[in-house]
N, C-alpha and C. Protein backbone atom coordinates (compact mmCIF):
# COMPACT_ATOMS: atom_id res chain seq x y z
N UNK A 1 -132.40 -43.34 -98.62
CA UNK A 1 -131.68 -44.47 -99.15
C UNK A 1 -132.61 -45.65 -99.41
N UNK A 2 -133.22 -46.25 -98.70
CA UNK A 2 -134.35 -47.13 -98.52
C UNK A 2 -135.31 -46.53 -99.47
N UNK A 3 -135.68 -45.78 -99.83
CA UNK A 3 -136.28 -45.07 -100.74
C UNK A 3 -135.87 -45.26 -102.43
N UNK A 4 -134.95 -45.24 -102.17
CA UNK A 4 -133.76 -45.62 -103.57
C UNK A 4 -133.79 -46.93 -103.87
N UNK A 5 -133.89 -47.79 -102.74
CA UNK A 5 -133.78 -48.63 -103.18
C UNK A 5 -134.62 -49.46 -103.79
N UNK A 6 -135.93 -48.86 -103.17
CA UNK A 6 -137.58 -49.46 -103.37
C UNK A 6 -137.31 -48.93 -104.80
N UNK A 7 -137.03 -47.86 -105.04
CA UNK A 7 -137.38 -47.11 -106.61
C UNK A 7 -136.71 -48.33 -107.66
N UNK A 8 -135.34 -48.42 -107.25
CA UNK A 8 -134.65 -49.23 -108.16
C UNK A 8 -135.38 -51.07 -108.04
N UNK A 9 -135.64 -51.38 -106.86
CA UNK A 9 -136.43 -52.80 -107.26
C UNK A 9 -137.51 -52.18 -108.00
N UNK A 10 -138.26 -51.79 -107.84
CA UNK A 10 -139.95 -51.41 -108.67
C UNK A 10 -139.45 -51.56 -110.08
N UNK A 11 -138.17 -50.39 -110.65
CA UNK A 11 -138.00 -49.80 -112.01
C UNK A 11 -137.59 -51.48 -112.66
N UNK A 12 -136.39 -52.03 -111.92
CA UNK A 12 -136.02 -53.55 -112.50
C UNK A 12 -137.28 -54.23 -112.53
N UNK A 13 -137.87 -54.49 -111.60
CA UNK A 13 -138.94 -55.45 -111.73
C UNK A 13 -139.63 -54.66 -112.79
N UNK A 14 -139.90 -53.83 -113.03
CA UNK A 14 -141.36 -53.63 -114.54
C UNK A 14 -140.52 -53.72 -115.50
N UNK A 15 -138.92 -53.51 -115.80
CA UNK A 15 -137.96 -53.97 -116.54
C UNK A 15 -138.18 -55.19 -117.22
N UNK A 16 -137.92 -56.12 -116.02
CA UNK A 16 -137.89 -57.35 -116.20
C UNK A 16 -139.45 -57.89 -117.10
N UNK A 17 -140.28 -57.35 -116.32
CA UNK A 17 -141.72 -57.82 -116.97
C UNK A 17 -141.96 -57.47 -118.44
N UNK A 18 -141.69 -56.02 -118.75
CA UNK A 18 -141.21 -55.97 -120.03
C UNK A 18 -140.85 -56.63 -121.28
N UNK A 19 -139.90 -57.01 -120.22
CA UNK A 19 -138.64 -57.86 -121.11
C UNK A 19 -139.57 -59.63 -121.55
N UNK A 20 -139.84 -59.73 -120.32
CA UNK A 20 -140.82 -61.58 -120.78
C UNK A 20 -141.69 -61.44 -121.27
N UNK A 21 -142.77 -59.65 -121.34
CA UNK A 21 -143.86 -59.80 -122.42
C UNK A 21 -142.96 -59.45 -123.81
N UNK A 22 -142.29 -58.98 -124.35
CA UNK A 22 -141.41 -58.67 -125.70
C UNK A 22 -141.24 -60.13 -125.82
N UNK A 23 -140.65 -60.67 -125.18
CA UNK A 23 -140.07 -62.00 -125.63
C UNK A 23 -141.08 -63.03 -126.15
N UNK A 24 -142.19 -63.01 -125.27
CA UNK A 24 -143.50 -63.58 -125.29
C UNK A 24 -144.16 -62.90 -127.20
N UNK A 25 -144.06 -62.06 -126.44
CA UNK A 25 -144.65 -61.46 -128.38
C UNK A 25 -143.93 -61.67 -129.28
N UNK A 26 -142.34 -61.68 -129.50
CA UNK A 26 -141.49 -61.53 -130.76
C UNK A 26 -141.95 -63.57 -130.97
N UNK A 27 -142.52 -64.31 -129.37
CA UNK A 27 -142.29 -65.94 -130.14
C UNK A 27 -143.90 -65.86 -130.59
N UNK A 28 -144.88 -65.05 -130.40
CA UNK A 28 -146.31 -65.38 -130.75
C UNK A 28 -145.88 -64.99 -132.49
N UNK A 29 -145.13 -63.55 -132.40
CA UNK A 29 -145.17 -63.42 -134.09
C UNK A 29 -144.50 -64.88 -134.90
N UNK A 30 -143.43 -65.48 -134.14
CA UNK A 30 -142.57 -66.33 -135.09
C UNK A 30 -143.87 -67.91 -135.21
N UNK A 31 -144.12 -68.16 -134.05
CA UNK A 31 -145.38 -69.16 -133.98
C UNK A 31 -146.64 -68.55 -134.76
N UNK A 32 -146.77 -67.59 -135.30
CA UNK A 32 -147.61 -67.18 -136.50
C UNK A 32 -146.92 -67.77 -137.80
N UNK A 33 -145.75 -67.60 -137.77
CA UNK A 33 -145.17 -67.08 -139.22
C UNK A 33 -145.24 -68.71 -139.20
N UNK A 34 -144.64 -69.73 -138.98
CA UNK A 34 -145.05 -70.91 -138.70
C UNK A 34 -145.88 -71.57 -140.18
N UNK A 35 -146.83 -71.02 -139.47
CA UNK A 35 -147.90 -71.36 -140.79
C UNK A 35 -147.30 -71.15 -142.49
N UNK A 36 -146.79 -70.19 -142.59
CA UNK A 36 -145.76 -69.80 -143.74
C UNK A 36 -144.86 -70.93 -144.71
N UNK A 37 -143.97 -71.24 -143.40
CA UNK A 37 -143.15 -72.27 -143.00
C UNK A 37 -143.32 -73.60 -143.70
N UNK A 38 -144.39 -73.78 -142.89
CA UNK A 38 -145.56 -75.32 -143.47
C UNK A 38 -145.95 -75.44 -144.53
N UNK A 39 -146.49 -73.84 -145.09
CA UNK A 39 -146.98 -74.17 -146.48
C UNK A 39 -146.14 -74.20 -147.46
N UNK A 40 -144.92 -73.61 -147.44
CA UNK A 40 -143.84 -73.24 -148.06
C UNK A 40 -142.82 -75.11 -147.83
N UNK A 41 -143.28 -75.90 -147.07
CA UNK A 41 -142.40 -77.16 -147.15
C UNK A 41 -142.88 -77.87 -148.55
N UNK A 42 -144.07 -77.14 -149.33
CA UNK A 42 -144.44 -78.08 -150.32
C UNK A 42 -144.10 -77.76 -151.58
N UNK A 43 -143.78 -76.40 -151.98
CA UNK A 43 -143.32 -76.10 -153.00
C UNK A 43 -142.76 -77.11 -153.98
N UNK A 44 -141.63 -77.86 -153.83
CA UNK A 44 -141.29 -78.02 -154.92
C UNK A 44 -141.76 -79.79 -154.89
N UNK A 45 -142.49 -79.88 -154.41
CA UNK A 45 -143.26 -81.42 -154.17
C UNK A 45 -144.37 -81.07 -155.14
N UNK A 46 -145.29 -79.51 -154.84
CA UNK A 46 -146.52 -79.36 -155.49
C UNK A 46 -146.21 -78.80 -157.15
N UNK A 47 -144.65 -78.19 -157.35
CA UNK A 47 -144.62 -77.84 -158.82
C UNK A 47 -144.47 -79.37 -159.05
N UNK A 48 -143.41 -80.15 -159.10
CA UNK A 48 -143.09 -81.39 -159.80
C UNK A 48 -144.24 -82.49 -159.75
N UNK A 49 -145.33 -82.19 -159.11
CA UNK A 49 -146.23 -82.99 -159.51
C UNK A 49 -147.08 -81.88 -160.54
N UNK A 50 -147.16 -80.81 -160.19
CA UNK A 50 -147.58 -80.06 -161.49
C UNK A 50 -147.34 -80.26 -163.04
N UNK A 51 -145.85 -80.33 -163.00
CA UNK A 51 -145.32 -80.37 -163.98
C UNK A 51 -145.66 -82.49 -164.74
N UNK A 52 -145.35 -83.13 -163.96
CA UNK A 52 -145.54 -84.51 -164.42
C UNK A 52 -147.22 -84.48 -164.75
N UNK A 53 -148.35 -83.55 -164.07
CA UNK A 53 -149.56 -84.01 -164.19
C UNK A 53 -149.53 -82.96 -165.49
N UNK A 54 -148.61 -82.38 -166.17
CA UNK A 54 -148.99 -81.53 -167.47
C UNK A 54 -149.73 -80.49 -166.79
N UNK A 55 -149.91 -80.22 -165.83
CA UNK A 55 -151.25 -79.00 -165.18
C UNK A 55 -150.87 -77.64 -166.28
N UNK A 56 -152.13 -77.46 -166.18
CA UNK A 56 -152.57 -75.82 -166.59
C UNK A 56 -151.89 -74.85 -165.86
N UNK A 57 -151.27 -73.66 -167.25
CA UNK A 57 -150.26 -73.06 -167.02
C UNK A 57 -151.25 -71.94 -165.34
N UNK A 58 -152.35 -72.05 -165.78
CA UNK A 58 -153.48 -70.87 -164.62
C UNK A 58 -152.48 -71.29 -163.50
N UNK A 59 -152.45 -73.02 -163.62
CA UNK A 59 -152.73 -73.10 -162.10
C UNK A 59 -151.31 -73.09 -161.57
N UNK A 60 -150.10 -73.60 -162.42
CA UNK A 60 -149.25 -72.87 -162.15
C UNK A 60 -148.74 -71.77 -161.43
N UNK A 61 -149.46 -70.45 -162.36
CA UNK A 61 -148.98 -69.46 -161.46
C UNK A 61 -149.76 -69.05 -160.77
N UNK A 62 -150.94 -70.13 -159.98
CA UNK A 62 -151.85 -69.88 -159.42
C UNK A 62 -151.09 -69.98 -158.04
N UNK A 63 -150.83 -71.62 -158.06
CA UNK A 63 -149.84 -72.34 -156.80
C UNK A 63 -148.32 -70.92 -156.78
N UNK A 64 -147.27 -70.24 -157.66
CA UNK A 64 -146.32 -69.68 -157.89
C UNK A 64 -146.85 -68.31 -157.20
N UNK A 65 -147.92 -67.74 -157.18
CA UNK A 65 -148.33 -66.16 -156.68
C UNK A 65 -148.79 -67.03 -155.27
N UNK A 66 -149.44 -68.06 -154.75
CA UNK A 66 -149.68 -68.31 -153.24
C UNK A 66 -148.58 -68.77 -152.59
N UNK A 67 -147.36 -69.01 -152.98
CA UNK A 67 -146.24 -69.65 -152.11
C UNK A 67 -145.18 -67.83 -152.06
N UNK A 68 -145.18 -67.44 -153.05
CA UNK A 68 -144.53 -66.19 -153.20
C UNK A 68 -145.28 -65.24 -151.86
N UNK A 69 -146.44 -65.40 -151.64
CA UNK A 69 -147.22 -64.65 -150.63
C UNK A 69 -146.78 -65.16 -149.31
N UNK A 70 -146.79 -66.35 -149.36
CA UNK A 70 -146.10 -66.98 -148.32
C UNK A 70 -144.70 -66.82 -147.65
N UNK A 71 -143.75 -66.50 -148.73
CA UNK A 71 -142.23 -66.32 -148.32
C UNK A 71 -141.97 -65.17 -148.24
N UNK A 72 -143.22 -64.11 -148.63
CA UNK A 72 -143.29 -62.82 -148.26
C UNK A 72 -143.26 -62.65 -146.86
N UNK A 73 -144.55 -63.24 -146.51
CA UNK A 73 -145.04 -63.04 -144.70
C UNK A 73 -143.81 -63.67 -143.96
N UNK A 74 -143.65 -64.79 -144.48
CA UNK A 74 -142.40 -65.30 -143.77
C UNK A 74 -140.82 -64.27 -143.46
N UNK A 75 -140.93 -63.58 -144.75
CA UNK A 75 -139.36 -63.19 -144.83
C UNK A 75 -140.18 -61.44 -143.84
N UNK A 76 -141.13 -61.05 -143.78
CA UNK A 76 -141.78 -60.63 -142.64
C UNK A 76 -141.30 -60.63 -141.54
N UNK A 77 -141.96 -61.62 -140.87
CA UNK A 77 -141.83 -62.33 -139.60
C UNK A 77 -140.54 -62.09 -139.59
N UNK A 78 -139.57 -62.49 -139.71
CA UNK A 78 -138.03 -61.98 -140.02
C UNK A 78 -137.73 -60.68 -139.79
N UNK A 79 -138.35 -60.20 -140.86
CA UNK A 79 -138.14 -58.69 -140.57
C UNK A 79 -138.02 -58.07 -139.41
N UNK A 80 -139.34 -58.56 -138.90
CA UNK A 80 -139.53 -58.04 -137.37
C UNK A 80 -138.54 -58.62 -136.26
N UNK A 81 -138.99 -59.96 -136.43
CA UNK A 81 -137.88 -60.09 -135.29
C UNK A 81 -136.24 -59.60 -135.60
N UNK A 82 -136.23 -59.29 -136.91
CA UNK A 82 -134.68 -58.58 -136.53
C UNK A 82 -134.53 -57.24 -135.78
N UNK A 83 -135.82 -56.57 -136.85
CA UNK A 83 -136.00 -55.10 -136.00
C UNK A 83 -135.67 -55.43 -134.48
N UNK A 84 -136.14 -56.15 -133.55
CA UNK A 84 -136.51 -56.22 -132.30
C UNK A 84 -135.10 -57.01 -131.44
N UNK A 85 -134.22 -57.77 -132.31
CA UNK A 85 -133.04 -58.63 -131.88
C UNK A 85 -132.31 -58.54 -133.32
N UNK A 86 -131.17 -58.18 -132.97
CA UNK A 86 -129.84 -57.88 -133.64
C UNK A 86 -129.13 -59.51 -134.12
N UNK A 87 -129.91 -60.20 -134.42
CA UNK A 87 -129.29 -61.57 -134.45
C UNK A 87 -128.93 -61.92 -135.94
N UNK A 88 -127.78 -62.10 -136.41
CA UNK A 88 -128.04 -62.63 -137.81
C UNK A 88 -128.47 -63.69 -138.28
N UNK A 89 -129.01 -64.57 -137.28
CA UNK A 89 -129.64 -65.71 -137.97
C UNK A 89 -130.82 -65.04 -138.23
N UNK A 90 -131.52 -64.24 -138.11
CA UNK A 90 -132.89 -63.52 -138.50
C UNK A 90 -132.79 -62.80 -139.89
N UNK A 91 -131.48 -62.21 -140.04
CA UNK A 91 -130.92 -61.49 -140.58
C UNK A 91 -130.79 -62.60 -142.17
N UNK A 92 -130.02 -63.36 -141.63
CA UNK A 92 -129.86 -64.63 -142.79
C UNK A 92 -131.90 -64.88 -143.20
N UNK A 93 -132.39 -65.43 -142.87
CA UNK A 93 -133.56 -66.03 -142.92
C UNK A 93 -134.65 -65.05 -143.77
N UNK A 94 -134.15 -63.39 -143.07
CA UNK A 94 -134.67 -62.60 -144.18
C UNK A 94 -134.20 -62.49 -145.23
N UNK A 95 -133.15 -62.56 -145.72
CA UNK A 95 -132.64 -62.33 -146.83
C UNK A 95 -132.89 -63.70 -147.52
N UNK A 96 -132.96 -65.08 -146.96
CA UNK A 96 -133.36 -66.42 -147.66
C UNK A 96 -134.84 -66.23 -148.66
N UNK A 97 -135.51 -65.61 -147.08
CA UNK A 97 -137.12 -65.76 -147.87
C UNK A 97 -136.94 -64.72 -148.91
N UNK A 98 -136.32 -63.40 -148.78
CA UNK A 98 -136.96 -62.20 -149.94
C UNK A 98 -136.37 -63.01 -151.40
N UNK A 99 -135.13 -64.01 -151.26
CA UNK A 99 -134.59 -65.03 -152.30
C UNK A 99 -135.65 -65.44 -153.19
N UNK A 100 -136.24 -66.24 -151.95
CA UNK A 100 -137.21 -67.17 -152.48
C UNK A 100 -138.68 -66.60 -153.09
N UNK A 101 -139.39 -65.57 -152.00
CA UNK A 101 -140.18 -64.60 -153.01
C UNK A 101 -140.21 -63.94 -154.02
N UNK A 102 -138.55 -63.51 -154.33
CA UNK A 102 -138.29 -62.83 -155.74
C UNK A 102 -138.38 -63.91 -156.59
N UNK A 103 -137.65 -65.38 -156.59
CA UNK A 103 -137.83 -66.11 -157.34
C UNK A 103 -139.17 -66.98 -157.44
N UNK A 104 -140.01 -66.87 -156.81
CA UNK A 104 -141.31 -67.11 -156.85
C UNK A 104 -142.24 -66.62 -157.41
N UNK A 105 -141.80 -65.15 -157.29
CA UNK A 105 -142.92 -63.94 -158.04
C UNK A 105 -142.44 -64.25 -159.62
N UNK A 106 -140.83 -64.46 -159.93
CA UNK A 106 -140.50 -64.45 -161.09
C UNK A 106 -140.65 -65.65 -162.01
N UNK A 107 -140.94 -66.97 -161.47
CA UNK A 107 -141.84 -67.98 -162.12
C UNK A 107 -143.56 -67.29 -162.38
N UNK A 108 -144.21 -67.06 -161.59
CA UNK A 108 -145.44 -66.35 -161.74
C UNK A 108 -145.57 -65.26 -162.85
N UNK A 109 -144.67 -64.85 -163.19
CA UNK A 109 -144.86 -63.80 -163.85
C UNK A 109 -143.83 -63.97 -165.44
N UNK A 110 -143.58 -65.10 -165.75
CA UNK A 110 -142.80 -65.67 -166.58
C UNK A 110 -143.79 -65.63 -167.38
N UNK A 111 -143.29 -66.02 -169.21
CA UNK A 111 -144.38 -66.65 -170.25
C UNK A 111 -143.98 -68.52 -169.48
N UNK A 112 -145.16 -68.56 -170.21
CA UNK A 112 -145.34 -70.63 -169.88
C UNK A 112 -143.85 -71.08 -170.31
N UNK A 113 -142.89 -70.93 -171.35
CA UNK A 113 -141.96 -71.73 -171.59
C UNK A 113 -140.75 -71.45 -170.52
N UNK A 114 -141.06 -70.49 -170.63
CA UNK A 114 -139.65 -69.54 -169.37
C UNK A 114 -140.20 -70.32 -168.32
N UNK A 115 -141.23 -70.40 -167.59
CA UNK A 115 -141.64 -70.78 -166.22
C UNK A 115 -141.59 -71.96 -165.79
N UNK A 116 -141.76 -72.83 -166.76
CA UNK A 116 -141.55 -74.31 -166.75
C UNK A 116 -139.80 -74.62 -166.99
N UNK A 117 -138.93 -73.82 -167.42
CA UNK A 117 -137.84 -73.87 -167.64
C UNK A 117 -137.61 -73.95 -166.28
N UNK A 118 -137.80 -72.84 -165.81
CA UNK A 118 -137.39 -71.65 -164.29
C UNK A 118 -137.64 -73.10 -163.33
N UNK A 119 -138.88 -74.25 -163.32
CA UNK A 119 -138.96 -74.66 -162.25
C UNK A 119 -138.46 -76.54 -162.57
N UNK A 120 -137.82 -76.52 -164.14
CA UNK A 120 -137.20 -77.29 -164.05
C UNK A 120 -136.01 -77.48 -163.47
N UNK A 121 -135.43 -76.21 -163.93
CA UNK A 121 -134.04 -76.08 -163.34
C UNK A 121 -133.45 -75.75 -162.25
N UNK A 122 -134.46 -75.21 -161.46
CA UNK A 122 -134.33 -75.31 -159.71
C UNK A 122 -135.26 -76.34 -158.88
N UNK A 123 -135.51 -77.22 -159.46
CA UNK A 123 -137.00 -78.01 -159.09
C UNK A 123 -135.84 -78.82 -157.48
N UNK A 124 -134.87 -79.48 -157.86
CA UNK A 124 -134.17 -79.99 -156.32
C UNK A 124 -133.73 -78.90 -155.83
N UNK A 125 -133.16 -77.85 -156.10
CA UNK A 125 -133.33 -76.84 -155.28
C UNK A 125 -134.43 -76.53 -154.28
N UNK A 126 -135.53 -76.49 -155.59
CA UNK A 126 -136.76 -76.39 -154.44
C UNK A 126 -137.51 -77.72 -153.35
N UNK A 127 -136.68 -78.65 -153.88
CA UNK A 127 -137.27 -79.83 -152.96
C UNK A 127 -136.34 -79.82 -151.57
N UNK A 128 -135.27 -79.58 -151.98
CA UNK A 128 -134.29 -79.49 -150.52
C UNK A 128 -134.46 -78.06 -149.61
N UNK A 129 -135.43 -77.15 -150.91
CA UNK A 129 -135.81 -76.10 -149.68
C UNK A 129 -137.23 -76.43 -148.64
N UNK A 130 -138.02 -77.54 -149.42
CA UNK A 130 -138.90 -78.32 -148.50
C UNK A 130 -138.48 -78.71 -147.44
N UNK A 131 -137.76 -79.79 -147.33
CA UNK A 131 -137.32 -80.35 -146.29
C UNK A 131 -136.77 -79.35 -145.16
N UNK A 132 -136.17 -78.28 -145.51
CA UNK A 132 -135.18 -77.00 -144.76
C UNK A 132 -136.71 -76.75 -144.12
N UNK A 133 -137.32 -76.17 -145.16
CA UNK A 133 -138.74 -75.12 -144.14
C UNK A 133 -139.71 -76.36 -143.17
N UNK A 134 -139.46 -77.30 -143.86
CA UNK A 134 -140.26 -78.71 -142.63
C UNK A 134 -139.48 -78.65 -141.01
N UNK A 135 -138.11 -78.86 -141.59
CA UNK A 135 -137.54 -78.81 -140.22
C UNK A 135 -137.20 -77.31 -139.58
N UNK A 136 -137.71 -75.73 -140.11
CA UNK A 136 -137.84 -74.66 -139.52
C UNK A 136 -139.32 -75.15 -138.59
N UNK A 137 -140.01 -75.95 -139.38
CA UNK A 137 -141.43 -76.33 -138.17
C UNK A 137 -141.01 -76.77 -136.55
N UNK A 138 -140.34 -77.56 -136.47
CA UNK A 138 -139.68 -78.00 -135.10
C UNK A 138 -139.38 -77.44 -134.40
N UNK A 139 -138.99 -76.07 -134.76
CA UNK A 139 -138.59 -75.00 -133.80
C UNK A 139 -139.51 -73.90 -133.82
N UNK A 140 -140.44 -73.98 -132.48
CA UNK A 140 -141.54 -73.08 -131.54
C UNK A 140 -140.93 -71.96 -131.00
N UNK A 141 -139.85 -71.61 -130.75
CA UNK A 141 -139.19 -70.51 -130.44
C UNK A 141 -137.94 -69.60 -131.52
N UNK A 142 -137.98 -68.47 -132.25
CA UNK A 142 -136.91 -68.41 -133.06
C UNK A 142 -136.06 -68.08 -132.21
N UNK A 143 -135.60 -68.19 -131.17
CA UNK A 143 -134.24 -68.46 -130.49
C UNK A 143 -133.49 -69.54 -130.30
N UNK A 144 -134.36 -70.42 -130.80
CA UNK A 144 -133.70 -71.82 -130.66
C UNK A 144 -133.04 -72.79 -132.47
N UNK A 145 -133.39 -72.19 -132.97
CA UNK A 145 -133.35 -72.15 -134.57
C UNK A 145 -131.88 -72.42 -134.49
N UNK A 146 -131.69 -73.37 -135.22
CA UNK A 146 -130.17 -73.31 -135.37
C UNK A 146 -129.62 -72.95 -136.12
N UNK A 147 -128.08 -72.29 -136.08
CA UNK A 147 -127.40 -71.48 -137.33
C UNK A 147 -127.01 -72.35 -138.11
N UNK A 148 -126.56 -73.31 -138.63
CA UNK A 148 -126.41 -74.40 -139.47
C UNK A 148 -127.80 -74.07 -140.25
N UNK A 149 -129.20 -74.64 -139.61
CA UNK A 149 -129.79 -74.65 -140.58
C UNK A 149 -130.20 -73.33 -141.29
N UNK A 150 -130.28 -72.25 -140.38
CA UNK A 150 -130.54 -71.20 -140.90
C UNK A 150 -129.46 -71.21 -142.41
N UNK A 151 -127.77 -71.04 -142.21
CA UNK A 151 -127.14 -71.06 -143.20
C UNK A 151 -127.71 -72.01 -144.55
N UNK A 152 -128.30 -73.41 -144.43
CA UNK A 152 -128.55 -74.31 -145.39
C UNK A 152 -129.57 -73.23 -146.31
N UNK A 153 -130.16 -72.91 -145.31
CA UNK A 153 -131.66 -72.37 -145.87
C UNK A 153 -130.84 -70.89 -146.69
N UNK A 154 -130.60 -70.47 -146.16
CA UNK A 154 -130.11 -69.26 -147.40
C UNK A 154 -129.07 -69.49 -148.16
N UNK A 155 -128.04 -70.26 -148.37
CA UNK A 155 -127.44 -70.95 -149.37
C UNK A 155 -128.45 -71.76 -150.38
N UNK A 156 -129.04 -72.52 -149.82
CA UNK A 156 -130.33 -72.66 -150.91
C UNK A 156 -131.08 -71.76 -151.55
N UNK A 157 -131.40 -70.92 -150.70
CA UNK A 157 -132.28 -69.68 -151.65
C UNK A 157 -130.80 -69.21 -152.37
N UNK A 158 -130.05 -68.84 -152.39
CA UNK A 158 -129.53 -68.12 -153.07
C UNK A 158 -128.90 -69.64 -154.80
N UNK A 159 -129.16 -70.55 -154.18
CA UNK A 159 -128.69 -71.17 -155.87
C UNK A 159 -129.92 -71.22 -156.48
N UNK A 160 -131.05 -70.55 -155.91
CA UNK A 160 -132.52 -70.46 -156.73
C UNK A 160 -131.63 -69.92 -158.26
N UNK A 161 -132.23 -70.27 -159.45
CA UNK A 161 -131.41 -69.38 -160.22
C UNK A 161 -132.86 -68.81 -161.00
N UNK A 162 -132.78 -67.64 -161.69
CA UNK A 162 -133.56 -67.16 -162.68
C UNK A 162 -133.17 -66.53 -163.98
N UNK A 163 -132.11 -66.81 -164.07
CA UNK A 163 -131.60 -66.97 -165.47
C UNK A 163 -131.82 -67.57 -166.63
């Protein structure tokens, strides 16, 4: 009996340890993705000064293929932590970013008149998705992320339009 019982503390306790290194890793991946996050708060700050400075269509879809890379890794990071937690705010957040990468790749890959159309006509779209991914920075843990903003953030990606 005493025997049993040692077995069952030992098995919980490496349980438990388990459990705080997973947790520990699913926040090192989200404190990676982070970086994503940050670069992705500038988007539609860095087209609309694009667009007012007349910039070269290069650089356009120069800035349009590095933010698209970005909401890739991001909608990533997502990925995983859903794999790993059943949560739909992860769930939401992936489906925001693959939004925002499809419509990112699809300015990049536009002719010049289409593309400048594409980022006129979502340009506050994309500024209010700045502010959303600034304040995803504040939160060091994706457990603490709030569902409100998560919702803002994929209601925004989804009025991206590419029509």
């Amino acid at each position: 009996m005493i025997l049993l019982i040692l077995v069952l503390f030992i098995s919980s306790y490496a349980l438990w340890g388990c459990q705080k290194k997973e947790k520990s890793l699913l926040t090192s991946v989200y404190i990676y993705g982070l970086k994503d996050a940050r670069g992705l708060s500038y988007v539609g700050g860095t087209f609309e000064y694009l667009l007012h400075e007349n910039a070269s269509d290069d650089l356009v879809v120069f800035y349009a293929r590095a933010y698209s890379i970005r909401a890739e890794h991001f909608q990533d990071t997502f990925g995983l932590l859903q794999a790993y937690k059943n949560d739909e705010r992860f769930q939401l957040m992936f489906s925001a970013m693959s939004n925002y990468n499809l419509f990112l790749h699809e300015v990049s890959i536009a002719n010049s008149t289409r593309r400048k159309t594409l980022i006129e006509k979502n340009l506050e779209t994309l500024k209010e998705l700045d502010n959303l991914m600034e304040e995803v920075t504040k939160y060091q843990n994706p457990d603490d992320l709030p569902p409100k903003l998560v919702k803002r953030i994929f209601q925004a990606s989804e009025e991206l339009e590419v029509q």
